[in-house]
Protein backbone atom coordinates (compact mmCIF):
# COMPACT_ATOMS: atom_id res chain seq x y z
CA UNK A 1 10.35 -17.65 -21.24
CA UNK A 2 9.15 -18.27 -24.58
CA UNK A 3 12.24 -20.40 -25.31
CA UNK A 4 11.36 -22.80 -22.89
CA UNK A 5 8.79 -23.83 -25.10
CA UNK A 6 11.15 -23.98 -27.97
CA UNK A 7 13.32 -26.00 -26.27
CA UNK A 8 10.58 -28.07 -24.45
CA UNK A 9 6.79 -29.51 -24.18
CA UNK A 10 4.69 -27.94 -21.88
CA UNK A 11 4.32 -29.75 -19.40
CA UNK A 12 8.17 -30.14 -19.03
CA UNK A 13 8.01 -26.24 -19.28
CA UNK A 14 5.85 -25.61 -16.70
CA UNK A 15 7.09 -28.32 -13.80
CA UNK A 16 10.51 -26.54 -14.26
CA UNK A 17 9.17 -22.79 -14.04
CA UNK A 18 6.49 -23.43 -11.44
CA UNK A 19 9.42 -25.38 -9.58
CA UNK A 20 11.44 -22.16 -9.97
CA UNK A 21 8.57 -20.13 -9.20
CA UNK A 22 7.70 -22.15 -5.69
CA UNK A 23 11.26 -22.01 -4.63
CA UNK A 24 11.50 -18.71 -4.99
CA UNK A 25 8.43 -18.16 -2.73
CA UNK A 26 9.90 -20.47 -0.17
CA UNK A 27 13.60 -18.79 0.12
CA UNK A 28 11.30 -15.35 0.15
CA UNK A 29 8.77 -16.09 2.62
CA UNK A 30 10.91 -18.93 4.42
CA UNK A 31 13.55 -16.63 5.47
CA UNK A 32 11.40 -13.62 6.15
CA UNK A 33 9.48 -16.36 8.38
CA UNK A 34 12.96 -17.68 10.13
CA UNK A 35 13.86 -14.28 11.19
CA UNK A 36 10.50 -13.46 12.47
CA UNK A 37 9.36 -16.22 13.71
CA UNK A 38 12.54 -18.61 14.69
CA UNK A 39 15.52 -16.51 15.00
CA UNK A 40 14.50 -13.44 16.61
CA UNK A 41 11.08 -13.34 17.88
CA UNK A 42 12.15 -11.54 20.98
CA UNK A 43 13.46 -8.87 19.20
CA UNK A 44 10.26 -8.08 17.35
CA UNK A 45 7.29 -9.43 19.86
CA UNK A 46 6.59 -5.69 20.70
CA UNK A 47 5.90 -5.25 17.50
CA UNK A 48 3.31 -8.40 16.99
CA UNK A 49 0.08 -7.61 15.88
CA UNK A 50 -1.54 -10.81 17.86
CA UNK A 51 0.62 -11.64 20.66
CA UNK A 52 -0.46 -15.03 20.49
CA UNK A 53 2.08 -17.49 17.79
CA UNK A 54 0.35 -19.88 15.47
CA UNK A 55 0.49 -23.12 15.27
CA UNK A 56 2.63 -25.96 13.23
CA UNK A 57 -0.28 -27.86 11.79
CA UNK A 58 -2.00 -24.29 9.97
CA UNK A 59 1.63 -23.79 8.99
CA UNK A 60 1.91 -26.60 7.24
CA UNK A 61 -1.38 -26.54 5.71
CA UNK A 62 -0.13 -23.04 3.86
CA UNK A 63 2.78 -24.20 2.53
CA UNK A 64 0.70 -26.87 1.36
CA UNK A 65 -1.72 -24.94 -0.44
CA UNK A 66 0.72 -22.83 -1.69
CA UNK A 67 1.95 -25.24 -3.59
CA UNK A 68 -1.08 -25.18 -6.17
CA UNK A 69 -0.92 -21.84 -6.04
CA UNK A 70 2.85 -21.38 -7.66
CA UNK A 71 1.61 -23.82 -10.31
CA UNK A 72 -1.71 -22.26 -11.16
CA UNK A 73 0.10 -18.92 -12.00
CA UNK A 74 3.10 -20.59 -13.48
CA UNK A 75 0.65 -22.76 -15.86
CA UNK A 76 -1.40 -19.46 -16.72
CA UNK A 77 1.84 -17.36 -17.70
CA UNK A 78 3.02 -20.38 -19.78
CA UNK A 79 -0.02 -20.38 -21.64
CA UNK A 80 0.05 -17.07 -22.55
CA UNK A 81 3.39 -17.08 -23.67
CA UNK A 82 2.08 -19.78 -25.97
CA UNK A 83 -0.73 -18.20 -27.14
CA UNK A 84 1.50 -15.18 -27.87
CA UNK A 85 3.82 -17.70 -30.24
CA UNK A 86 0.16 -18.52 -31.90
CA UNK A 87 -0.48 -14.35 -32.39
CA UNK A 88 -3.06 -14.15 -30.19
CA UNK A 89 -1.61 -11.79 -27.87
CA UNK A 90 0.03 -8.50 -27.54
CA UNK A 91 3.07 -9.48 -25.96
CA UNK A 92 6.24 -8.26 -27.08
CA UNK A 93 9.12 -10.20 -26.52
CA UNK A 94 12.15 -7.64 -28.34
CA UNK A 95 11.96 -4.35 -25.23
CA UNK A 96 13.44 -2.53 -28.23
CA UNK A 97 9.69 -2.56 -29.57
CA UNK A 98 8.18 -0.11 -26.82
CA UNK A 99 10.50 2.65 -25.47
CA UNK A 100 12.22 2.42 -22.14
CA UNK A 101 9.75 5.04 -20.47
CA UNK A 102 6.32 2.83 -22.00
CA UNK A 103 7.95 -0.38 -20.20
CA UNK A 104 8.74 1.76 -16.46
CA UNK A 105 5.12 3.15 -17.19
CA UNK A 106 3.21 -0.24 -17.75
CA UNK A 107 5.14 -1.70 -14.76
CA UNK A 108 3.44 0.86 -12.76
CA UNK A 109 0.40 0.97 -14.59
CA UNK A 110 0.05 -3.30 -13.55
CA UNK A 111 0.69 -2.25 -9.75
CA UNK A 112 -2.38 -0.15 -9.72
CA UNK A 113 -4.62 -2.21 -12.17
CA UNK A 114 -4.02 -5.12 -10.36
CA UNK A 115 -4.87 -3.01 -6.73
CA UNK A 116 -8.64 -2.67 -8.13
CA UNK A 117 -8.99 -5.31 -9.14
CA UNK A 118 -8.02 -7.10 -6.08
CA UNK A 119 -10.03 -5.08 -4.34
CA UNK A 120 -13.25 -5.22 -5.88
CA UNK A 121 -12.77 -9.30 -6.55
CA UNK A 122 -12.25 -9.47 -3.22
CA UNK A 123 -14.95 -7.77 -1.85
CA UNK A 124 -17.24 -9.99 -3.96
CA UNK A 125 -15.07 -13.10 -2.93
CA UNK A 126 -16.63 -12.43 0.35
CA UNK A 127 -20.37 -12.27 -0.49
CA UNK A 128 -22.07 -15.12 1.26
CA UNK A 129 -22.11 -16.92 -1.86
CA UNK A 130 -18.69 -16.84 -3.14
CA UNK A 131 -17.00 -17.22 0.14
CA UNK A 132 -16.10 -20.70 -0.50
CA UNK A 133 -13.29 -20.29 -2.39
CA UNK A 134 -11.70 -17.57 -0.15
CA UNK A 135 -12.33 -19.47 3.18
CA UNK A 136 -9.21 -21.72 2.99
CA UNK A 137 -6.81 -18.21 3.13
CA UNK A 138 -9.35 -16.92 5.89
CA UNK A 139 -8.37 -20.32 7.72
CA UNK A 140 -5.35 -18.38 8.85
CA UNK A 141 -6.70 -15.73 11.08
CA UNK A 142 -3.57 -14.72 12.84
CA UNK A 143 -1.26 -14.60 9.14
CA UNK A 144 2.18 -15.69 8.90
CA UNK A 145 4.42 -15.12 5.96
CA UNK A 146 3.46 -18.44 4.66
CA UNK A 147 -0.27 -17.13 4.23
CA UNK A 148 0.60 -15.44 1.08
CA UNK A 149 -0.24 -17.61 -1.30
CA UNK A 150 -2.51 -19.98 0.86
CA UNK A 151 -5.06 -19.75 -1.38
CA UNK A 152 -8.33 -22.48 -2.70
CA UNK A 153 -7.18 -23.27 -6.34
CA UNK A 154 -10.51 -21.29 -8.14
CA UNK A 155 -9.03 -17.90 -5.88
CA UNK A 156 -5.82 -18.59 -7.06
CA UNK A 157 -7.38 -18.07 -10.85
CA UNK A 158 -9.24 -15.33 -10.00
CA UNK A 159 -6.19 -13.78 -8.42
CA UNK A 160 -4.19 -13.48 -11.65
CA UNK A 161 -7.27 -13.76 -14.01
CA UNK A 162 -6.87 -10.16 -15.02
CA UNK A 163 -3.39 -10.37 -16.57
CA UNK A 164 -4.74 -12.62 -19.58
CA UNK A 165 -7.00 -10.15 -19.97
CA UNK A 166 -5.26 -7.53 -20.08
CA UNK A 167 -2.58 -8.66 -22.66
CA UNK A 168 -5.17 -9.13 -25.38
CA UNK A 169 -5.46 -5.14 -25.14
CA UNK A 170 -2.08 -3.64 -24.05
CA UNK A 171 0.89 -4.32 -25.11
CA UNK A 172 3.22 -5.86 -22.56
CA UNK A 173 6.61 -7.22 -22.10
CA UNK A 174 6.85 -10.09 -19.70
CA UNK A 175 9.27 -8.49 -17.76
CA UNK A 176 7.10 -5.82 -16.36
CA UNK A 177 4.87 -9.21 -15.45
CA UNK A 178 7.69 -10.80 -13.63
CA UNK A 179 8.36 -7.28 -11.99
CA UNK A 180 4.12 -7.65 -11.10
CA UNK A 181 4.55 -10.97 -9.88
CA UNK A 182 8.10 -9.86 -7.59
CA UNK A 183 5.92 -6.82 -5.87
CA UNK A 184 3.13 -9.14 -5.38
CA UNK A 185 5.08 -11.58 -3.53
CA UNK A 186 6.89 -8.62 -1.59
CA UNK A 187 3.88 -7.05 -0.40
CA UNK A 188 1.61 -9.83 0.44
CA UNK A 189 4.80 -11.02 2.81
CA UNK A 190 4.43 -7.79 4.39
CA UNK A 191 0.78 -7.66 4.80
CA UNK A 192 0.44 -11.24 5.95
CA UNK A 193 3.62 -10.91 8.02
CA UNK A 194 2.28 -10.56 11.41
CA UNK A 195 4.37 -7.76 12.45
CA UNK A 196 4.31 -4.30 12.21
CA UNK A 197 7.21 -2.96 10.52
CA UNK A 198 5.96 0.30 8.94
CA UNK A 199 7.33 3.74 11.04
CA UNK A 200 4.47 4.95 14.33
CA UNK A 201 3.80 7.97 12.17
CA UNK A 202 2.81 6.47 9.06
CA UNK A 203 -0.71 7.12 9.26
CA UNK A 204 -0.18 11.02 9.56
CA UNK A 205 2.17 11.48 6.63
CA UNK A 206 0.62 13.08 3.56
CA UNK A 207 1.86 10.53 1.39
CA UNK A 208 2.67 7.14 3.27
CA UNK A 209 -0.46 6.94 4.85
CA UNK A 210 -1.72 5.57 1.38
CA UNK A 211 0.15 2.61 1.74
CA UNK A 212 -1.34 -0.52 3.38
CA UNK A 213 0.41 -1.61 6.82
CA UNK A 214 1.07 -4.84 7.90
CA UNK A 215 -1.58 -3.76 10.68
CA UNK A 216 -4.18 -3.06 8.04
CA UNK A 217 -4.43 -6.62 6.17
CA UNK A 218 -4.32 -8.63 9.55
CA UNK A 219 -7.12 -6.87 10.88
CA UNK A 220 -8.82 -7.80 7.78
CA UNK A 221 -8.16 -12.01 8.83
CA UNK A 222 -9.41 -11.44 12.50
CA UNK A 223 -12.82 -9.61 11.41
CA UNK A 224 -12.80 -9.88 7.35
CA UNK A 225 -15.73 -7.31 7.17
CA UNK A 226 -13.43 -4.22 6.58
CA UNK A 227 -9.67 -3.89 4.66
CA UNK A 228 -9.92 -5.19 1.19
CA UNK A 229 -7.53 -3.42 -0.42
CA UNK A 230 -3.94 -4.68 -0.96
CA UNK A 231 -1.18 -2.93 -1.74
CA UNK A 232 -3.13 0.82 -1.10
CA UNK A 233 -5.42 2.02 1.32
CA UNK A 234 -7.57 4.19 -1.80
CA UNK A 235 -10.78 2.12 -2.24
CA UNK A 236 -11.03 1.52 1.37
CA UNK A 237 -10.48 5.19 1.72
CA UNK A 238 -13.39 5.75 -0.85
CA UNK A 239 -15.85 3.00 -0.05
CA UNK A 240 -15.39 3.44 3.41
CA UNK A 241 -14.42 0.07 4.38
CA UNK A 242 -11.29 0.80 6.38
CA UNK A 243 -11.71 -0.99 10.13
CA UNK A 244 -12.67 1.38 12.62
CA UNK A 245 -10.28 0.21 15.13
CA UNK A 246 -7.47 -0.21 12.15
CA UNK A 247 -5.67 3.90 13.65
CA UNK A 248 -6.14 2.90 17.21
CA UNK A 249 -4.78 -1.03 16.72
CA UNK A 250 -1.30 0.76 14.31
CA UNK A 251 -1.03 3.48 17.10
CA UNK A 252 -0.98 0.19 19.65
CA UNK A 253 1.53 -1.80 18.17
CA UNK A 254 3.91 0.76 16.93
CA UNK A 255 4.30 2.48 20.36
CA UNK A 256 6.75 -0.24 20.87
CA UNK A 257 8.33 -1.67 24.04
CA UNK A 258 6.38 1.10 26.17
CA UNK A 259 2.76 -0.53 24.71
CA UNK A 260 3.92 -3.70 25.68
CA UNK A 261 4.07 -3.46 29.16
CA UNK A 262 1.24 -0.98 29.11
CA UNK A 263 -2.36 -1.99 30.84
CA UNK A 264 -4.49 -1.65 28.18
CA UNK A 265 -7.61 -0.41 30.22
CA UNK A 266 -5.44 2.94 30.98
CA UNK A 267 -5.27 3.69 27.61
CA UNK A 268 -7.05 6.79 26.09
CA UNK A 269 -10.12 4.54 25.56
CA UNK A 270 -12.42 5.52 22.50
CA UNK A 271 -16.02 3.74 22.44
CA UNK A 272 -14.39 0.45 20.63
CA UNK A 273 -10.90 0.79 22.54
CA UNK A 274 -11.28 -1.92 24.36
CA UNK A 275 -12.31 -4.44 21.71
CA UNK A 276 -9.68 -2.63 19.49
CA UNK A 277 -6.72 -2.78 21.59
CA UNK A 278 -7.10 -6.37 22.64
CA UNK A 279 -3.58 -7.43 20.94
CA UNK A 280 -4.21 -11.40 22.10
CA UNK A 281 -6.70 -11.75 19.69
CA UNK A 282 -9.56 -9.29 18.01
């Protein structure tokens, strides 16, 4: 990365990489999207969160949006590579500087920074006050693929604002960003994908259960009051700000093509069941 800027201004530098960048986010999300969405929807539709499909126009406006989005982060990452080239950072550009082990370990060090602090700047993205700038992504309240990075320009700052901060403390080698940046795109895919794809038992195994569901982070864009966290369920766990109905909606979908053709009202109903179980729209 840094000899891009060798070899060219910055603005030249960042039109090409945040070009890169967004077409990277459109083959990921665009075929995920195609599968789901265009070529087999039949295949999957017992597994659809919201039985309902959305519509073109919000579509559009996500890819849309999106579009600042890749350049915000691109623009941010470029300027930290330059201010690295000034000495202000603590990149490290030669992997030979840091063992092998201190690069695996900072890689998975990001993936769990970056999970509080999503969830915490989230949570205060939606106090009544700051809830501006995360209404345009809670425009889409049944998520597509192409909700990912539908964000308002100040949220997509605040969404990567705590990489330049970290870099002035620990050293880091942009590839363990780019690696940050690949399992961000992977798992917001998943979580905005609008289909369950996680196993029926997931929620009962000692260890998977700690992983967010596709389930999880779409109840969170029908009711936005509960499901924060991103890529783990741990500070919803803590803070107690899991969805209520989040078990009974997973168990739901991933009973498969039985639940389909089930009547809901027959269902082992719990006080919220039948609020919680309404798969046309919560």
């Amino acid at each position: 990365m840094k000899y891009l800027l060798d070899h060219y201004g910055f603005f030249q530098a960042w039109l090409l990489t945040g070009t890169l960048f967004y077409l990277r986010y459109l083959l990921a999300a665009g075929l995920t999207f195609l599968v789901f969405y265009q070529f087999l929807p039949g295949k999957f539709m017992h597994r659809k969160i919201q039985q309902r499909l959305p519509k073109g126009k919000r579509i559009f406006e996500e890819i849309k949006h999106s579009l600042y989005t890749a350049f915000i982060f691109t623009a941010i990452f470029l300027g930290l590579i330059y201010l690295q080239k000034l000495g202000y950072t603590r990149l490290y550009m030669d992997l030979s500087e840091h063992s092998t082990a201190y690069f695996i370990l900072t890689c998975i060090a990001l993936i769990f920074i970056h999970d509080t602090y999503f969830y915490w700047a989230h949570r205060l993205m939606h106090h009544p006050k700051f809830f501006a700038i995360h209404k345009e992504h809670h425009r889409s309240r049944n998520p597509t693929p192409w909700t990912s990075f539908d964000f308002h320009p100040v949220e997509a700052i605040l969404e990567i604002a705590f990489v330049p901060v970290l870099v002035f403390f620990i050293p880091l080698h942009p590839a363990s960003l780019f690696f940050l940046s690949f399992w961000l795109l992977v798992w917001n895919i998943v979580g905005h994908l609008g289909y369950e794809i996680f196993p029926k038992n997931q929620l009962d195994h000692p260890i998977l259960k700690w992983l967010n569901t596709s389930t999880h982070h779409n109840l969170h864009h029908q009711r936005a009051n509960y499901n924060f966290g991103l890529y783990f369920n741990f500070w919803d766990h803590i803070m107690g700000t899991n969805d209520p109905c989040y078990r009974e909606v997973y168990e739901s979908v991933t009973r498969g093509k039985q639940a389909k053709n089930e009547q809901r009202i027959n269902l082992p109903l719990k006080k919220t069941s039948k609020h919680c179980l309404d798969r046309e729209g919560i």
